[in-house]
N, C-alpha and C. Protein backbone atom coordinates (compact mmCIF):
# COMPACT_ATOMS: atom_id res chain seq x y z
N UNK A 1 0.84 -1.17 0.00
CA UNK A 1 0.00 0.00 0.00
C UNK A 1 0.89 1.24 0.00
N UNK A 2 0.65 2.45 -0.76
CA UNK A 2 1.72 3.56 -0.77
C UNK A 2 1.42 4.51 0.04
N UNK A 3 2.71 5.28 0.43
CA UNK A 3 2.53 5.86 1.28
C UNK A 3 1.48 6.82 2.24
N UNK A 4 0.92 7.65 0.89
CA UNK A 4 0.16 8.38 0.72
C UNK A 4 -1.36 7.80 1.06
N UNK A 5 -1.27 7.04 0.74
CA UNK A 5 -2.87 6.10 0.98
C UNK A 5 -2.85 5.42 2.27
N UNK A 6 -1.88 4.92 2.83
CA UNK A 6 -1.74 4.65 4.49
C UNK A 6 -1.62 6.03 5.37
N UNK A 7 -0.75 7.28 5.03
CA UNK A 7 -1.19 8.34 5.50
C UNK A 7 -2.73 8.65 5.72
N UNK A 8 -3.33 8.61 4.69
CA UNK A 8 -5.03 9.13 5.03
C UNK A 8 -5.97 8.47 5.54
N UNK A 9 -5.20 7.21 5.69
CA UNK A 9 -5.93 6.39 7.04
C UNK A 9 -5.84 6.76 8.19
N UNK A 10 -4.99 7.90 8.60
CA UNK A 10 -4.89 8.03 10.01
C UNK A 10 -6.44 8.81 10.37
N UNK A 11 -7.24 8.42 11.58
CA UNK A 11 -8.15 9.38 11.94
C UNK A 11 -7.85 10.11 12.94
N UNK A 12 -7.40 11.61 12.78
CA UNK A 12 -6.98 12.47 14.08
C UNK A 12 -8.05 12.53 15.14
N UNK A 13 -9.19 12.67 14.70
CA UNK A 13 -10.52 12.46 16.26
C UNK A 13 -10.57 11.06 16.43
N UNK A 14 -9.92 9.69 16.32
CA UNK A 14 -10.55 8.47 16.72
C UNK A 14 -10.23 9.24 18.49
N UNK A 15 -10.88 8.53 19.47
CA UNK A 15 -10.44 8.65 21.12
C UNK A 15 -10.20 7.18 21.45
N UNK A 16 -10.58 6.37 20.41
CA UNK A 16 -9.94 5.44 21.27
C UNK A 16 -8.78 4.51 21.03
N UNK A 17 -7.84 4.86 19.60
CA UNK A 17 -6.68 4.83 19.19
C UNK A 17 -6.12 6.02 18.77
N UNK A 18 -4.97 6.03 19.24
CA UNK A 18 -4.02 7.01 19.73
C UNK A 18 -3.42 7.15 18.06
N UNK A 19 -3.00 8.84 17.55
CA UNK A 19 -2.34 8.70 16.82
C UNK A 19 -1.25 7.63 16.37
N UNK A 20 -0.45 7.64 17.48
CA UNK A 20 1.16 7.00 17.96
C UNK A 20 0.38 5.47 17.41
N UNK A 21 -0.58 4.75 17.77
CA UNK A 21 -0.82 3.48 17.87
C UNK A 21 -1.44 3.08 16.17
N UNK A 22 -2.34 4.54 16.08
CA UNK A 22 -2.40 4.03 14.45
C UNK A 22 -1.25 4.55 13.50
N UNK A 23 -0.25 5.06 13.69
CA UNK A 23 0.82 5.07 12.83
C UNK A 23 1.56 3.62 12.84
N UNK A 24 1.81 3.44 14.22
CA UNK A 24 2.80 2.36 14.46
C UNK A 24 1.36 0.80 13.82
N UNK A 25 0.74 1.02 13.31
CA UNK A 25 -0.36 -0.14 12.78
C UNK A 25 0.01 0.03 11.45
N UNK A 26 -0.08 1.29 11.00
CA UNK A 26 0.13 1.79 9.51
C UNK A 26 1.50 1.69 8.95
N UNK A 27 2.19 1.00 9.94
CA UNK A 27 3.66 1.69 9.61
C UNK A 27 4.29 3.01 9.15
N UNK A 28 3.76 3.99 9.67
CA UNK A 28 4.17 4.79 9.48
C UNK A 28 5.20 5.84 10.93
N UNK A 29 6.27 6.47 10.78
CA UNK A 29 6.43 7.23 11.75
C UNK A 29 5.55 8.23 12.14
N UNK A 30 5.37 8.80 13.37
CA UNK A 30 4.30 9.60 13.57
C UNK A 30 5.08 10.94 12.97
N UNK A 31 5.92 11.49 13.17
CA UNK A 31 6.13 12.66 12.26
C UNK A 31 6.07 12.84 11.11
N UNK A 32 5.47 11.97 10.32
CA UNK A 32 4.78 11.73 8.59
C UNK A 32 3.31 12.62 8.72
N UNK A 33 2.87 11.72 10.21
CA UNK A 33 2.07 12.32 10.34
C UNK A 33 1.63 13.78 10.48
N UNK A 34 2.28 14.62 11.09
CA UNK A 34 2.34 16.07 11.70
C UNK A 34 3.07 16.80 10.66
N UNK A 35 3.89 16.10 9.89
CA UNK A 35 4.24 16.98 9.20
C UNK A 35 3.94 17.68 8.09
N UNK A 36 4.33 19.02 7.91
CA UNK A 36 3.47 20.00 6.76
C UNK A 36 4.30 20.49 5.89
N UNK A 37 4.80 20.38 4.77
CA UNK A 37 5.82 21.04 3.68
C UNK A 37 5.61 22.49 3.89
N UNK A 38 7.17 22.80 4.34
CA UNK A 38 6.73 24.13 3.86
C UNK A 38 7.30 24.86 2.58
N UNK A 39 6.51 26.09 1.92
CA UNK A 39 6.97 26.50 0.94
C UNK A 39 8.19 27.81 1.06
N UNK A 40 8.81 27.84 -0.30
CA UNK A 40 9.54 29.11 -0.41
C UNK A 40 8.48 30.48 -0.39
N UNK A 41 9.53 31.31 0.03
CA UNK A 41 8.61 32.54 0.26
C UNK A 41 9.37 33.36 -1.19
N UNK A 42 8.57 34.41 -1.40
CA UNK A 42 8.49 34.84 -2.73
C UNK A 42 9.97 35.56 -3.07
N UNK A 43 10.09 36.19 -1.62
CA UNK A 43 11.96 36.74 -2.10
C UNK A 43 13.14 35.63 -2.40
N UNK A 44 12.63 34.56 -2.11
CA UNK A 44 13.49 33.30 -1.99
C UNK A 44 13.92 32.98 -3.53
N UNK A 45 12.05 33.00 -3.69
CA UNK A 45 12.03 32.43 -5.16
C UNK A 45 12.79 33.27 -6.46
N UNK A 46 12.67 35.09 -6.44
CA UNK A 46 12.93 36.04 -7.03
C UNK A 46 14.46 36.03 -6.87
N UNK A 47 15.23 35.78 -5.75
CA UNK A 47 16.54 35.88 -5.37
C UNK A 47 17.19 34.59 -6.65
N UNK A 48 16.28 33.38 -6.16
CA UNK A 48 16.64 32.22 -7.28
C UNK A 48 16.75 32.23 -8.95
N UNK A 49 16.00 32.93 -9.08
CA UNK A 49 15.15 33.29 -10.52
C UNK A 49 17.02 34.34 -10.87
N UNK A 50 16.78 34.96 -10.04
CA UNK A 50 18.15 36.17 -10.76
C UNK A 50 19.75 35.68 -10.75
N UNK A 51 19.95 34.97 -9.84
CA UNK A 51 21.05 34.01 -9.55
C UNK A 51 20.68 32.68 -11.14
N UNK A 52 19.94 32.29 -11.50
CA UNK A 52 19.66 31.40 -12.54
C UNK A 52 19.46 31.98 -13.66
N UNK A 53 19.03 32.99 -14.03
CA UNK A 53 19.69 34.24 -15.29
C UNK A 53 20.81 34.87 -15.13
N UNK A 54 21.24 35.20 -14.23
CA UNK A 54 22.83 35.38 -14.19
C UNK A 54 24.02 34.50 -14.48
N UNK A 55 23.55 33.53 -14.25
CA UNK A 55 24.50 32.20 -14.51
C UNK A 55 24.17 31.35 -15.50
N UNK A 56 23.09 31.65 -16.59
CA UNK A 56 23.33 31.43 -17.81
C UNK A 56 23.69 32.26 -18.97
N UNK A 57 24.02 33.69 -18.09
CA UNK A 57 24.01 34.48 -19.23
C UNK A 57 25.50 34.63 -19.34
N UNK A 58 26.23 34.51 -17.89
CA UNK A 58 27.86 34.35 -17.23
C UNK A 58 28.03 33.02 -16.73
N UNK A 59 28.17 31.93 -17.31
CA UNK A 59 28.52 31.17 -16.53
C UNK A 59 30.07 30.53 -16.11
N UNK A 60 31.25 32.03 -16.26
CA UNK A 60 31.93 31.41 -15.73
C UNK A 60 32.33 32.64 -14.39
N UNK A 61 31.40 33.18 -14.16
CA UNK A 61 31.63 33.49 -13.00
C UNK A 61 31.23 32.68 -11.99
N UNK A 62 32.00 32.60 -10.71
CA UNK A 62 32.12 31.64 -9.80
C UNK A 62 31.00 32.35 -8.68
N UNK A 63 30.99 31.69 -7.76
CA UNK A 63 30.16 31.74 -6.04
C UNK A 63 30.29 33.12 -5.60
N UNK A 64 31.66 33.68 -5.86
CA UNK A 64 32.17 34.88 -4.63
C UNK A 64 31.81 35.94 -5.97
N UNK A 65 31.84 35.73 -6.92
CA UNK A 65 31.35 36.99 -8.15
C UNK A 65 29.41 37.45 -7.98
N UNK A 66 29.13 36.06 -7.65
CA UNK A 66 27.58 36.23 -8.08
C UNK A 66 27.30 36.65 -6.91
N UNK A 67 27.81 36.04 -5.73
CA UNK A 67 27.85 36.66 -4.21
C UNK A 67 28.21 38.51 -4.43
N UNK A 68 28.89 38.69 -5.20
CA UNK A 68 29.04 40.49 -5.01
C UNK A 68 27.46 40.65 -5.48
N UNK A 69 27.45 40.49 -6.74
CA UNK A 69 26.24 41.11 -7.18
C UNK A 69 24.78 40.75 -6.53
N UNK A 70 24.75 40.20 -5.36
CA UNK A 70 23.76 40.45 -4.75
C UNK A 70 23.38 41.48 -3.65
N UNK A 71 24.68 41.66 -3.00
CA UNK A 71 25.05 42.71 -2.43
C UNK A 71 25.09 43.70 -2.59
């Protein structure tokens, strides 16, 4: 069964099995459970975007060159 489909078996309101007890049934770790992706935030993405046109337009400038020009 894949992952994703044993994940959505978990029921967070059952009361009378415990997260912990239906993961460890599901095989799953409980921090599969709780956990939430988080995303890039938009300066992250814009910072990326200019660093990845810069370095195809120069690509033999190195780390400490592209490092000035952000600065």
């Amino acid at each position: 069964m894949p992952f994703e489909e044993r994940k959505s078996m978990i029921e967070r309101n059952n009361e009378t099995v415990s997260i912990s007890r239906q993961s460890s049934l599901l095989s799953l770790h409980r921090s599969n459970v709780y956990y939430k992706p988080s995303s890039e935030s938009a300066e992250n993405l814009a910072i990326m975007r200019f660093l990845d046109e810069q370095y195809f337009e120069t690509p033999f400038y190195g780390v400490e060159r592209l490092l000035a020009l952000l600065v």
